[in-house]
PDB file of N, CA and C in Angstrom:
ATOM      1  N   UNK A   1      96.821 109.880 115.442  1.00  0.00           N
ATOM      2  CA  UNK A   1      96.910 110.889 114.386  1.00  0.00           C
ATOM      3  C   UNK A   1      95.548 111.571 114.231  1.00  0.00           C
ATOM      4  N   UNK A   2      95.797 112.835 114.047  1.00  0.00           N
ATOM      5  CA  UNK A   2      94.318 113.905 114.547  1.00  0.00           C
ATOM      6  C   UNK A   2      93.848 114.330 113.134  1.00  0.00           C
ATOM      7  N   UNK A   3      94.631 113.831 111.743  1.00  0.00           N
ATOM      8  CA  UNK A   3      94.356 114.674 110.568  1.00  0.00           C
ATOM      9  C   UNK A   3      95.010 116.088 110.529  1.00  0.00           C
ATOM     10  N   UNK A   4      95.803 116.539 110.824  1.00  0.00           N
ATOM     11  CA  UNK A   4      95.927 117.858 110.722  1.00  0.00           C
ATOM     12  C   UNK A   4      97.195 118.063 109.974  1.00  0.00           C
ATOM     13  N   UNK A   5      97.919 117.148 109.867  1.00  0.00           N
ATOM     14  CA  UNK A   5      98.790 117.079 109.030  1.00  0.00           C
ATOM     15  C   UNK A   5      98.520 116.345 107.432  1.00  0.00           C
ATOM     16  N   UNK A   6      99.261 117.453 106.369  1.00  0.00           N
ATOM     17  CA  UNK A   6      98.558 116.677 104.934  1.00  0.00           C
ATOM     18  C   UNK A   6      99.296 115.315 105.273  1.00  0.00           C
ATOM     19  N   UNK A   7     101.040 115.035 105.433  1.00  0.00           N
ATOM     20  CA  UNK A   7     101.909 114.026 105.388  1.00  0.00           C
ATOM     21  C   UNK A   7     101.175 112.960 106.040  1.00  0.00           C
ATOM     22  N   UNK A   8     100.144 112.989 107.260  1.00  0.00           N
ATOM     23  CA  UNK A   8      99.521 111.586 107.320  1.00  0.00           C
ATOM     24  C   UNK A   8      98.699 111.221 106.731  1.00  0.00           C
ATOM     25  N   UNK A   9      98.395 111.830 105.955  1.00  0.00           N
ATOM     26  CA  UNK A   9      96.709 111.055 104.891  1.00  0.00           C
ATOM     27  C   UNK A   9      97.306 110.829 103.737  1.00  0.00           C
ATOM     28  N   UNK A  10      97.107 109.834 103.127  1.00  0.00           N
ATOM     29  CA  UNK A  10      97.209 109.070 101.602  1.00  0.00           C
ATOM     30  C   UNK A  10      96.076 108.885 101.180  1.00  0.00           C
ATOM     31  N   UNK A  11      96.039 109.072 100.043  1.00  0.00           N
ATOM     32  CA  UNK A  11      95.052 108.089  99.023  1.00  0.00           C
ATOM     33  C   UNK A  11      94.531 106.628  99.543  1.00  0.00           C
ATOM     34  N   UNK A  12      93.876 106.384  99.523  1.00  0.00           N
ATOM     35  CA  UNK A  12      93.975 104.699 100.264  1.00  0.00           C
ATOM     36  C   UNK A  12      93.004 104.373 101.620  1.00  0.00           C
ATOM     37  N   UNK A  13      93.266 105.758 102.415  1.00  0.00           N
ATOM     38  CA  UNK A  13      93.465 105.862 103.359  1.00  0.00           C
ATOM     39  C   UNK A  13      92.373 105.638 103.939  1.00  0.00           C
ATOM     40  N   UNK A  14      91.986 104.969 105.298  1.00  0.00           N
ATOM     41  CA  UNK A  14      90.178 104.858 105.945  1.00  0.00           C
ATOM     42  C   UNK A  14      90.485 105.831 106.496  1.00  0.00           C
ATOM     43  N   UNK A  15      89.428 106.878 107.026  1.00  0.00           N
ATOM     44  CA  UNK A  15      89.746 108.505 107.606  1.00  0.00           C
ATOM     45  C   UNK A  15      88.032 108.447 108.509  1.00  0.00           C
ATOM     46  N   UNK A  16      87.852 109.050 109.049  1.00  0.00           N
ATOM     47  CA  UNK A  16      86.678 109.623 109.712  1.00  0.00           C
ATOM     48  C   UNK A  16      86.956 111.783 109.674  1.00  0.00           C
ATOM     49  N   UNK A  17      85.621 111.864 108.863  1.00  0.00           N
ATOM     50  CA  UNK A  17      85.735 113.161 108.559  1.00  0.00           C
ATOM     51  C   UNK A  17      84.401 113.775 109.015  1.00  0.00           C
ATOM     52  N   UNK A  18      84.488 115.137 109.306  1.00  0.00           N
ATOM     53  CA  UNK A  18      82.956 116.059 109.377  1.00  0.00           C
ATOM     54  C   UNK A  18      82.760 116.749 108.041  1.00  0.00           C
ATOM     55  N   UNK A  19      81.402 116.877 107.765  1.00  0.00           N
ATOM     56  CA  UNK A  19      81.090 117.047 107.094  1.00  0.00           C
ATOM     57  C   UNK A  19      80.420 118.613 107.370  1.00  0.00           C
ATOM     58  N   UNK A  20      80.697 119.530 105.743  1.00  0.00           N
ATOM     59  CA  UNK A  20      80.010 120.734 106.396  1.00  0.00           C
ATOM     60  C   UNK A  20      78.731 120.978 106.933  1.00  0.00           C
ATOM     61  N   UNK A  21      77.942 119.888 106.770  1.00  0.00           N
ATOM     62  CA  UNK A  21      76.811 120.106 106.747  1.00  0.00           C
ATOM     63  C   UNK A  21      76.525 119.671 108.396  1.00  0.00           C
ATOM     64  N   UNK A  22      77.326 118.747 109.198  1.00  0.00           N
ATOM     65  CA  UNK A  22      78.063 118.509 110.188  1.00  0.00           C
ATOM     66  C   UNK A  22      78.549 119.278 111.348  1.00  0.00           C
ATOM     67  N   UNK A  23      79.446 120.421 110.576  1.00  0.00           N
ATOM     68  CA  UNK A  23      80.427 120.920 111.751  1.00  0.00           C
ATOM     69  C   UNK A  23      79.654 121.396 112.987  1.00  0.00           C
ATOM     70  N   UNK A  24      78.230 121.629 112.660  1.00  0.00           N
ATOM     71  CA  UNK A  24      76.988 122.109 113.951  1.00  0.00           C
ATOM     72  C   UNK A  24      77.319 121.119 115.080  1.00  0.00           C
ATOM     73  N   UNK A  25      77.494 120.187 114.412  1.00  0.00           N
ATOM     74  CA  UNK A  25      76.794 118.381 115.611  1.00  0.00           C
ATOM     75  C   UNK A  25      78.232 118.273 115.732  1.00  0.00           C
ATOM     76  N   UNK A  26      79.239 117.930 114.746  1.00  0.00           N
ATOM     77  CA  UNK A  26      80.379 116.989 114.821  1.00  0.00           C
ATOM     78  C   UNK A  26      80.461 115.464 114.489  1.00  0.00           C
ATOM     79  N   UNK A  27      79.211 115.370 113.979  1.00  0.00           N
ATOM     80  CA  UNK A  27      78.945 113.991 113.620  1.00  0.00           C
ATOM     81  C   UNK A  27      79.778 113.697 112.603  1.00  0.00           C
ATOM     82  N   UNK A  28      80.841 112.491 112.757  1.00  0.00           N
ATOM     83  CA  UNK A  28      81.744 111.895 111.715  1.00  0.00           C
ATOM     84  C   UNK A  28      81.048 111.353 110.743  1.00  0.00           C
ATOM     85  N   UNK A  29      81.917 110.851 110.171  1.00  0.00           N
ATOM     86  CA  UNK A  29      81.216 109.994 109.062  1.00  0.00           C
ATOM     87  C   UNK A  29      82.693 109.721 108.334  1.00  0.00           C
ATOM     88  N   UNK A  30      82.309 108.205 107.779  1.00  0.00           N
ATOM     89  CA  UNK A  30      83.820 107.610 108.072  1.00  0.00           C
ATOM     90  C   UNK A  30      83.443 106.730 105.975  1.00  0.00           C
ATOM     91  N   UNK A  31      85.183 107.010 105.846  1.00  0.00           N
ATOM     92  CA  UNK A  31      85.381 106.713 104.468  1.00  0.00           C
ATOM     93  C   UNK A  31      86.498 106.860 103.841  1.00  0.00           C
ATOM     94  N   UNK A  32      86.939 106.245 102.683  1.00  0.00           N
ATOM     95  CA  UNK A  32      88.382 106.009 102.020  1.00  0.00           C
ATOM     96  C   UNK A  32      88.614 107.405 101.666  1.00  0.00           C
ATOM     97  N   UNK A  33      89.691 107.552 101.339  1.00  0.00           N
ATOM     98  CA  UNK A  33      90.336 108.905 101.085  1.00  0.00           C
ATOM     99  C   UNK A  33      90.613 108.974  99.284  1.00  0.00           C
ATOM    100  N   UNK A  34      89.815 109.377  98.379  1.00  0.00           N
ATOM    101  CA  UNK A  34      89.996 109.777  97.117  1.00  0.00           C
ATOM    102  C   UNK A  34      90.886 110.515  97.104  1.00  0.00           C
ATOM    103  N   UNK A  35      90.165 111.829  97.454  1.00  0.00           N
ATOM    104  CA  UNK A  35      91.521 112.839  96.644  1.00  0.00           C
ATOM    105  C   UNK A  35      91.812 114.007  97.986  1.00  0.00           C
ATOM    106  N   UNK A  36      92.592 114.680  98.129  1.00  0.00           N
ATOM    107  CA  UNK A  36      93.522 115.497  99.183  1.00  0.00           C
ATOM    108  C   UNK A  36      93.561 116.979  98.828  1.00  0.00           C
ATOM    109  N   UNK A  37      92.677 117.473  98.932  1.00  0.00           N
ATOM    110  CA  UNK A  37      92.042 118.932  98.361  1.00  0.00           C
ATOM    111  C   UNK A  37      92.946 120.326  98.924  1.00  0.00           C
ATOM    112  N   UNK A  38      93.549 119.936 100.642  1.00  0.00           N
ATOM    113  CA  UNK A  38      94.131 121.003 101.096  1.00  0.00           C
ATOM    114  C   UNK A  38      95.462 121.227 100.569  1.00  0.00           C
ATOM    115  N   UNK A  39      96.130 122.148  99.968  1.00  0.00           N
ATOM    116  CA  UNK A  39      97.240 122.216  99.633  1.00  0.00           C
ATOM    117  C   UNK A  39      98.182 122.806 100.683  1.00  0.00           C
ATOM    118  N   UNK A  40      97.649 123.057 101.691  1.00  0.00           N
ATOM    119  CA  UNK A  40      99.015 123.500 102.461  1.00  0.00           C
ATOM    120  C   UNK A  40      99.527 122.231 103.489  1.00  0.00           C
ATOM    121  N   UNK A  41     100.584 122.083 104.314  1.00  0.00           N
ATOM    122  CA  UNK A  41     101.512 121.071 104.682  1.00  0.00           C
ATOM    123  C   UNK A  41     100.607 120.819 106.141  1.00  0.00           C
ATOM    124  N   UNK A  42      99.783 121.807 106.648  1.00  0.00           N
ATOM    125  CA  UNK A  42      99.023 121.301 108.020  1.00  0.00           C
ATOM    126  C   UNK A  42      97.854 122.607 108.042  1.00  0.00           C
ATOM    127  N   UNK A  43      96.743 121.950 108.715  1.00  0.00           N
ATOM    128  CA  UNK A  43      95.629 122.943 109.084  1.00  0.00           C
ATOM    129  C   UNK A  43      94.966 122.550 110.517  1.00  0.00           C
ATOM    130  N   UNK A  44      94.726 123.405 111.336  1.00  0.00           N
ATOM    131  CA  UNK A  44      94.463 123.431 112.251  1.00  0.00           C
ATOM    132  C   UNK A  44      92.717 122.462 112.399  1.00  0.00           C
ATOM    133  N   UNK A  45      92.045 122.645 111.494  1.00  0.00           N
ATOM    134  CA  UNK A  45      90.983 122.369 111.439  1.00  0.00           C
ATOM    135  C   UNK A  45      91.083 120.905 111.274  1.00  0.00           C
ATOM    136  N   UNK A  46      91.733 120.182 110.182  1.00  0.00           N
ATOM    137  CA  UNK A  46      91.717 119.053 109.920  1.00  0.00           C
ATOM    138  C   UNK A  46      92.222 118.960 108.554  1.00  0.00           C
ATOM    139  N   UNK A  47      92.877 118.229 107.825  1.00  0.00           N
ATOM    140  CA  UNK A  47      92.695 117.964 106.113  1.00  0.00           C
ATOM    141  C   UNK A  47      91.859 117.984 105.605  1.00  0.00           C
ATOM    142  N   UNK A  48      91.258 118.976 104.427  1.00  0.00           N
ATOM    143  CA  UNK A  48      89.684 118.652 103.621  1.00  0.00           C
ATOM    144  C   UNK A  48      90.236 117.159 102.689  1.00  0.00           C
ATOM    145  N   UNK A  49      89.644 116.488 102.276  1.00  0.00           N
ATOM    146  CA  UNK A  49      90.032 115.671 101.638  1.00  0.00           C
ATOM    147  C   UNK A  49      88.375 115.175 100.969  1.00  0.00           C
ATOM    148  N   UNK A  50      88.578 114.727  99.881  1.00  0.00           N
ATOM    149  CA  UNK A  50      87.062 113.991  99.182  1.00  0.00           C
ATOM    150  C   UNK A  50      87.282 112.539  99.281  1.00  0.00           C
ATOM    151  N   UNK A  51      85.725 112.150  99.985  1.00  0.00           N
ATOM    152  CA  UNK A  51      85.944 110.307  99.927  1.00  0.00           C
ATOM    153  C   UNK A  51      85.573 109.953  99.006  1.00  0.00           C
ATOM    154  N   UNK A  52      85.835 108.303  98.514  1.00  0.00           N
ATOM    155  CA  UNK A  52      84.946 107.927  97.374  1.00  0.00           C
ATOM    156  C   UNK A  52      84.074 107.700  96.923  1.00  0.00           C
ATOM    157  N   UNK A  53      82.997 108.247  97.682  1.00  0.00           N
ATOM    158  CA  UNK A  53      81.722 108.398  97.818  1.00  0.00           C
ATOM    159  C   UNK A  53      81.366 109.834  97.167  1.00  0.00           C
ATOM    160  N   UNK A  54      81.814 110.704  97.286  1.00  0.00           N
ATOM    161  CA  UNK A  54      82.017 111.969  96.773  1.00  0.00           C
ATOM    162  C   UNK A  54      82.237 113.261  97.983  1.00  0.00           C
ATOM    163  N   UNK A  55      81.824 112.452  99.011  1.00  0.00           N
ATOM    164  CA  UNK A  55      81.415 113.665  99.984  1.00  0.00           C
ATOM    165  C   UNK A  55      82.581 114.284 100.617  1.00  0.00           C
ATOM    166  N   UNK A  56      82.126 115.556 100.829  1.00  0.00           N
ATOM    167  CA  UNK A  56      83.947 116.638 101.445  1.00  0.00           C
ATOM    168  C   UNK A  56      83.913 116.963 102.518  1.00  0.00           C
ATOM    169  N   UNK A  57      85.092 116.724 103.082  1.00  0.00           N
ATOM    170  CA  UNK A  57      84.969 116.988 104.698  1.00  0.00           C
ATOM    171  C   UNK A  57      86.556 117.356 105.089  1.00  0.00           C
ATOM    172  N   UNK A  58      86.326 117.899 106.515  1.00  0.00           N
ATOM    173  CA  UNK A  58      87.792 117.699 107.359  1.00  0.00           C
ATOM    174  C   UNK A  58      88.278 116.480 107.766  1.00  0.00           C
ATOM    175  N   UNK A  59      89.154 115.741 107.775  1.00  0.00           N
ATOM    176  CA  UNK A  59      89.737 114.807 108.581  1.00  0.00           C
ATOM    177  C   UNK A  59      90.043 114.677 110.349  1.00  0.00           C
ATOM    178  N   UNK A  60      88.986 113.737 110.929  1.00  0.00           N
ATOM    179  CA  UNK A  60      89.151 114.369 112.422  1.00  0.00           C
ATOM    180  C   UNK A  60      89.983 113.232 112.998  1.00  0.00           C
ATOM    181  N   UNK A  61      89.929 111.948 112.197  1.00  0.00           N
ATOM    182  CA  UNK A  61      90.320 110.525 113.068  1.00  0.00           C
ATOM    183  C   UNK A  61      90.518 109.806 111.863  1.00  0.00           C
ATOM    184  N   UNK A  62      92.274 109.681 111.630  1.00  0.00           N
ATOM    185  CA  UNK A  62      92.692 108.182 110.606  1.00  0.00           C
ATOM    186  C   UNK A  62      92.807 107.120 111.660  1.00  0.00           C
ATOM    187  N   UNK A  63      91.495 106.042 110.723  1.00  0.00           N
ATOM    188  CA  UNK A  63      92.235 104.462 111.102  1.00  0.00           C
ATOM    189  C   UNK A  63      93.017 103.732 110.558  1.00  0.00           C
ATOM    190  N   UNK A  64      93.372 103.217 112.068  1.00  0.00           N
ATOM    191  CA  UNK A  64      94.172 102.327 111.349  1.00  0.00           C
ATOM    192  C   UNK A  64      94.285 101.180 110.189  1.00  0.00           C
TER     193      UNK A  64
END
């Protein structure tokens, strides 16, 4: 699962996301899934989603 769909990410969820500050490198950075910011059903880019850490990113890689 690549993130690009909202239906695979939950709340709960361990995710590996880029960060904007990121999208230069692509460097992940990996964390629970707070809250699910994109409102549409899929994005090409990835799900934005906020971890519980605070930080906002795309979703590039859910673990398992």
């Amino acid at each position: 699962m690549d993130g690009t769909k909202r239906s695979d990410i939950k709340q709960g969820l361990r995710v590996s996301v880029v960060l904007k500050k990121d999208q230069q490198t692509g460097k992940l950075t990996e964390g629970i899934v707070k809250d699910i910011l994109t409102n549409s059903p899929a994005h090409p880019h990835g799900i934005k989603v906020r971890l519980e850490s605070g930080e906002v990113g795309r979703v590039k890689k859910i673990s398992a």
